[in-house]
C-alpha atoms as a PDB file:
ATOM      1  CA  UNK A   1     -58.135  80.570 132.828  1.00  0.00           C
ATOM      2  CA  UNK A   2     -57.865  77.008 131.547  1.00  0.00           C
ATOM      3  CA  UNK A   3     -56.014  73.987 130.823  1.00  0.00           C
ATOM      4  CA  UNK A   4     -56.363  71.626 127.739  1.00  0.00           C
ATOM      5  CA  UNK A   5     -54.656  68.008 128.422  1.00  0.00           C
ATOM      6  CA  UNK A   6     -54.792  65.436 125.426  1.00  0.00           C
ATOM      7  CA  UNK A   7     -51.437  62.835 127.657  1.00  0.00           C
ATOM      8  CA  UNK A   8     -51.823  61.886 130.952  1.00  0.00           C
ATOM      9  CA  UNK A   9     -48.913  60.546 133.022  1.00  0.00           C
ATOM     10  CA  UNK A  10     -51.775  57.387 134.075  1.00  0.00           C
ATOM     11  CA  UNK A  11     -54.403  56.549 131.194  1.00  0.00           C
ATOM     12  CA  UNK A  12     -56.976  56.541 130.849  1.00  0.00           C
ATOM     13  CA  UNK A  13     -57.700  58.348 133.821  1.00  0.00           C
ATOM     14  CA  UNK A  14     -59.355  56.976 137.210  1.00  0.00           C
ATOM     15  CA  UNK A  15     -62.768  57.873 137.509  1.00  0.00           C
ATOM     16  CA  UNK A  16     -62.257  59.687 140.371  1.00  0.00           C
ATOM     17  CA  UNK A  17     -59.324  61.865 138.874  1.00  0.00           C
ATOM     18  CA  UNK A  18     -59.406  65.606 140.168  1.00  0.00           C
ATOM     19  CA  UNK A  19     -59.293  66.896 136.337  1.00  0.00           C
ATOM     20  CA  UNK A  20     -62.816  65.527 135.908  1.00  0.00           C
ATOM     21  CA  UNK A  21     -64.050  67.807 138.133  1.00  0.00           C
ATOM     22  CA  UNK A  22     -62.781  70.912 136.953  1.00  0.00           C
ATOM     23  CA  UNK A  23     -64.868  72.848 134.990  1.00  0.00           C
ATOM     24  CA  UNK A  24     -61.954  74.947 133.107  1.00  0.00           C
ATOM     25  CA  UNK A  25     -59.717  71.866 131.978  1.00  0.00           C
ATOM     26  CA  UNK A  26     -60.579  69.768 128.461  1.00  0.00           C
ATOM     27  CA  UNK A  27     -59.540  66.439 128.445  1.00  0.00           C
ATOM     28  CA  UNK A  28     -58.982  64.177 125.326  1.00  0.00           C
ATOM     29  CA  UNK A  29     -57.460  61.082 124.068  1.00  0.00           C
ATOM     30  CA  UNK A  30     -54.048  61.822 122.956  1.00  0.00           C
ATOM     31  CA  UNK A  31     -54.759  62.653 118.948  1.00  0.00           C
ATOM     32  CA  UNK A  32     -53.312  66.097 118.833  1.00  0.00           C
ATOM     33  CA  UNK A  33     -51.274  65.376 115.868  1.00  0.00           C
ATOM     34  CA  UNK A  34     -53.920  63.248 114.027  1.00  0.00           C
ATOM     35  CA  UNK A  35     -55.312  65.918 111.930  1.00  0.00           C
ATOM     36  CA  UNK A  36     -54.828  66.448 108.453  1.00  0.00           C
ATOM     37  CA  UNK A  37     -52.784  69.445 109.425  1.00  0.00           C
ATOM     38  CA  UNK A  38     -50.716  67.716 111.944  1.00  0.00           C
ATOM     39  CA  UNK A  39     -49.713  65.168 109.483  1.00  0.00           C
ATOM     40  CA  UNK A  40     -49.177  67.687 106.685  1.00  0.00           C
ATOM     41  CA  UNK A  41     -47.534  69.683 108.452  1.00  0.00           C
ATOM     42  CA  UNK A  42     -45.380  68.026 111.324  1.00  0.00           C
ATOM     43  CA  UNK A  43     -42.562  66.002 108.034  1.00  0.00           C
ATOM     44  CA  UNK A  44     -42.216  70.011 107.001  1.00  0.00           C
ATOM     45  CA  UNK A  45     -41.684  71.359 110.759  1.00  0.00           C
ATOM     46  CA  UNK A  46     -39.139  68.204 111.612  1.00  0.00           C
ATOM     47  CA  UNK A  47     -37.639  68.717 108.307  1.00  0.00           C
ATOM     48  CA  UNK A  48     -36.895  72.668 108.756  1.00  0.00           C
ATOM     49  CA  UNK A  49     -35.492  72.140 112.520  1.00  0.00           C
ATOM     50  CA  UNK A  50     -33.064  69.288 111.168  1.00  0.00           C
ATOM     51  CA  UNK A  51     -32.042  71.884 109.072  1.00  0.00           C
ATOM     52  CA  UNK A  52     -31.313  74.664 110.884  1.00  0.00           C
ATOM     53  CA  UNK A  53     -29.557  72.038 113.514  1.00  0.00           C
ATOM     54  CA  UNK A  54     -27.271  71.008 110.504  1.00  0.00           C
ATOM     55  CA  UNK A  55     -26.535  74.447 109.930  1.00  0.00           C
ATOM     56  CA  UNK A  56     -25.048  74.713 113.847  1.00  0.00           C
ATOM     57  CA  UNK A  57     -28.138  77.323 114.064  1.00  0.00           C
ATOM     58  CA  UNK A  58     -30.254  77.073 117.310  1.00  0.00           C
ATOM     59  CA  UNK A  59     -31.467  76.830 119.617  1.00  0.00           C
ATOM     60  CA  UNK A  60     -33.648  73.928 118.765  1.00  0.00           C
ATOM     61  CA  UNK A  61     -36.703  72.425 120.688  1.00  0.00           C
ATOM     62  CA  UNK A  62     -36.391  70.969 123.899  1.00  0.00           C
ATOM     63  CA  UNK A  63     -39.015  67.673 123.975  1.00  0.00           C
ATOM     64  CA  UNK A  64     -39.717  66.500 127.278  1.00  0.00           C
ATOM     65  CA  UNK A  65     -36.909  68.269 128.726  1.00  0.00           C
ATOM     66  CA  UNK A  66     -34.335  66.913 125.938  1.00  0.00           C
ATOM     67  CA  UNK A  67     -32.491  69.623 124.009  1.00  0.00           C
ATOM     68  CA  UNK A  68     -31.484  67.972 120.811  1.00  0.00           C
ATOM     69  CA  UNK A  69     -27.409  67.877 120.124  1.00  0.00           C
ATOM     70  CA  UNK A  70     -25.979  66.891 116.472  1.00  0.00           C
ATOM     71  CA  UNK A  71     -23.647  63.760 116.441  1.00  0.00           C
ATOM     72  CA  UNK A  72     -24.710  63.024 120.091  1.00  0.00           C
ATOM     73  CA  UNK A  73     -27.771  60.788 121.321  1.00  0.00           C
ATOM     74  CA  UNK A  74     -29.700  61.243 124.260  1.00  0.00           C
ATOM     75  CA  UNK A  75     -28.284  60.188 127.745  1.00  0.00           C
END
């Protein structure tokens, strides 16, 4: 088993971080979404959820813990 990490709650890391010692974990600069498929991709993903969230259809994704509401921001 493994773990792949690419945000880090401190960055970039100490050099002394417990991660960099793990053999099983991959660590990398937070670029997930700079790919050519990440940025083709990502305006048609966003695009069908706003949709379906329009539509009163769910549930929706929850980002960092938020689960998106229509005609109500964010406490």
């Amino acid at each position: 088993m493994g773990a792949a990490y690419d945000i880090f709650d401190i960055g970039p890391l100490p050099v002394d971080h417990p991660f960099l010692r793990l053999d099983n974990v991959t660590l990398t600069p937070h670029l997930a979404g700079s790919t050519r498929d990440g940025f083709r991709n990502s305006p048609v993903l966003m695009a069908g959820h706003r949709a379906r969230m329009l539509r009163g259809e769910g549930p929706q994704p929850i980002v960092n813990g938020v689960q998106p509401v229509l005609g109500r921001r964010p406490s």
